[in-house]
Protein backbone atom coordinates (compact mmCIF):
# COMPACT_ATOMS: atom_id res chain seq x y z
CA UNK A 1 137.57 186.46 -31.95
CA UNK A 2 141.31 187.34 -32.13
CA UNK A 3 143.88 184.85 -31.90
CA UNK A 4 147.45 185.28 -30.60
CA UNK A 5 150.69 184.19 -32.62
CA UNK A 6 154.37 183.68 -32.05
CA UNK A 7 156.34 185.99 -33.52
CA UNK A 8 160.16 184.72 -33.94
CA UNK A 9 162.40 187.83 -34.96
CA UNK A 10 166.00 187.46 -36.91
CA UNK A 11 167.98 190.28 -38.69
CA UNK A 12 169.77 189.33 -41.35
CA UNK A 13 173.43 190.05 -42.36
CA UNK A 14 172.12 193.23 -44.24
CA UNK A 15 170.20 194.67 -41.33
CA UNK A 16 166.73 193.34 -42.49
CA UNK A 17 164.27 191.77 -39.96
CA UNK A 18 163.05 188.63 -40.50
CA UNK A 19 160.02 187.16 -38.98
CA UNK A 20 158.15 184.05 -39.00
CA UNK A 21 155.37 182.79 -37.20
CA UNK A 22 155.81 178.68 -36.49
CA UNK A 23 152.24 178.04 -36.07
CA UNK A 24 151.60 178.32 -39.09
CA UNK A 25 153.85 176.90 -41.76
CA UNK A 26 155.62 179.14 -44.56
CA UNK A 27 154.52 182.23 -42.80
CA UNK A 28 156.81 184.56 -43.03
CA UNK A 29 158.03 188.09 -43.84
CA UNK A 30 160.77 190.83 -43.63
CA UNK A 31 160.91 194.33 -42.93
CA UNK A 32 163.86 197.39 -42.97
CA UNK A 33 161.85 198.06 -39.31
CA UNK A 34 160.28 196.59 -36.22
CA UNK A 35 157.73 198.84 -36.70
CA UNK A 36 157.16 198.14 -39.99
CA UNK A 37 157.69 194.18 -39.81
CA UNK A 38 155.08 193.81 -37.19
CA UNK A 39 152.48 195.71 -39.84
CA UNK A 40 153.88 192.99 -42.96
CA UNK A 41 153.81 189.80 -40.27
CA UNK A 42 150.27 191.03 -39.06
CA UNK A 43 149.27 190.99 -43.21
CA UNK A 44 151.35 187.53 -43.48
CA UNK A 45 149.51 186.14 -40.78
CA UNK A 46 145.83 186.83 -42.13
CA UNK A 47 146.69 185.95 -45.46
CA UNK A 48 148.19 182.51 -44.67
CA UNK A 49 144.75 182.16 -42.26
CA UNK A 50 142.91 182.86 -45.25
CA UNK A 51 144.84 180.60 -47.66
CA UNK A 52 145.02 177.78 -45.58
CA UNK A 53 141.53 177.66 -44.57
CA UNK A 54 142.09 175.62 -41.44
CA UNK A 55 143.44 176.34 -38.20
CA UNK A 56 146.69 176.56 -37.10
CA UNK A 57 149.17 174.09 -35.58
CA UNK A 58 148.61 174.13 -31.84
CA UNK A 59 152.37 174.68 -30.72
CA UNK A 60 153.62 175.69 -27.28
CA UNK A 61 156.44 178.49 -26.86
CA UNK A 62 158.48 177.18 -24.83
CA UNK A 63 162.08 178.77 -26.04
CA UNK A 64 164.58 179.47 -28.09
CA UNK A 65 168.22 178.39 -26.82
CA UNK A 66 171.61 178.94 -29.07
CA UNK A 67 173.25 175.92 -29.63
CA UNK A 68 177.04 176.19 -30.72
CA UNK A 69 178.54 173.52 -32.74
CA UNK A 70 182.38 172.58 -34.66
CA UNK A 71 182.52 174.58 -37.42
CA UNK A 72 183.10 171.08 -39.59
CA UNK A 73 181.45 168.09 -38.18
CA UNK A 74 181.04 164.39 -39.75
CA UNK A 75 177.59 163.02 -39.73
CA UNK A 76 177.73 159.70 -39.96
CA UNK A 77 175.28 157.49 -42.01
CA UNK A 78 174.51 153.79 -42.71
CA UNK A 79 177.28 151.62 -43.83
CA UNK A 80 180.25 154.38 -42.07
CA UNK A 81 180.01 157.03 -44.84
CA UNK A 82 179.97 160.51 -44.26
CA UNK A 83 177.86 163.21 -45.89
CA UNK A 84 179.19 166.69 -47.39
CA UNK A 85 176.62 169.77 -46.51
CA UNK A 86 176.23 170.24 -50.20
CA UNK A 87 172.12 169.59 -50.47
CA UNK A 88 173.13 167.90 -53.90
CA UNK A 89 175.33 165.51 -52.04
CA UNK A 90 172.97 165.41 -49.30
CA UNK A 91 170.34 164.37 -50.80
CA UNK A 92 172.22 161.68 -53.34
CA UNK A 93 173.64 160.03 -50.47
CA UNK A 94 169.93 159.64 -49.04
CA UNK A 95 168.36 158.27 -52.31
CA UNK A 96 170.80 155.43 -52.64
CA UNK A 97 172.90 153.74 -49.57
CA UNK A 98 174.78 151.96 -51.90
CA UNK A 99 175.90 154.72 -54.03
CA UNK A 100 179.43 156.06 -53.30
């Protein structure tokens, strides 16, 4: 029996599509075509069936919407501090709220 997947579609800063397919997680390809992507994400998507060996996430498409946001914004985290977008930072200022 076939089974139907999301497709989302990016192109990169180079011109490259992108796809990925959010039922199933880490599924994903590129191609220097549409035509061409949709034969790799086709491949990508039986492979990652096969791999997995269960079935998929049962998600809904509901929609994509662009949300705009300040290039610079403070998050704000326990005790008032703020956290850089550096992952190294990030991720430091996760692993210890009483580090500085």
């Amino acid at each position: 029996m076939a089974s139907q997947f999301d497709v989302v579609i990016e192109r990169d800063e180079e011109g490259v599509y992108v796809a990925s397919v959010p039922q199933l997680s880490g599924c994903h390809t590129d191609g220097i075509s549409l035509d061409k992507l949709m034969v790799e994400i086709r491949e990508a998507i039986e492979l990652c069936l096969e791999v997995q060996g269960r079935e998929p996430n049962n998600l809904e498409f509901v929609g994509i919407h662009r949300v705009t946001v300040a290039a610079w914004v403070p998050l704000p985290v326990a005790r008032g501090r703020h956290l850089s977008c550096s992952p190294s930072s990030f991720f430091s200022g996760l692993a210890s709220p009483t580090s500085s």
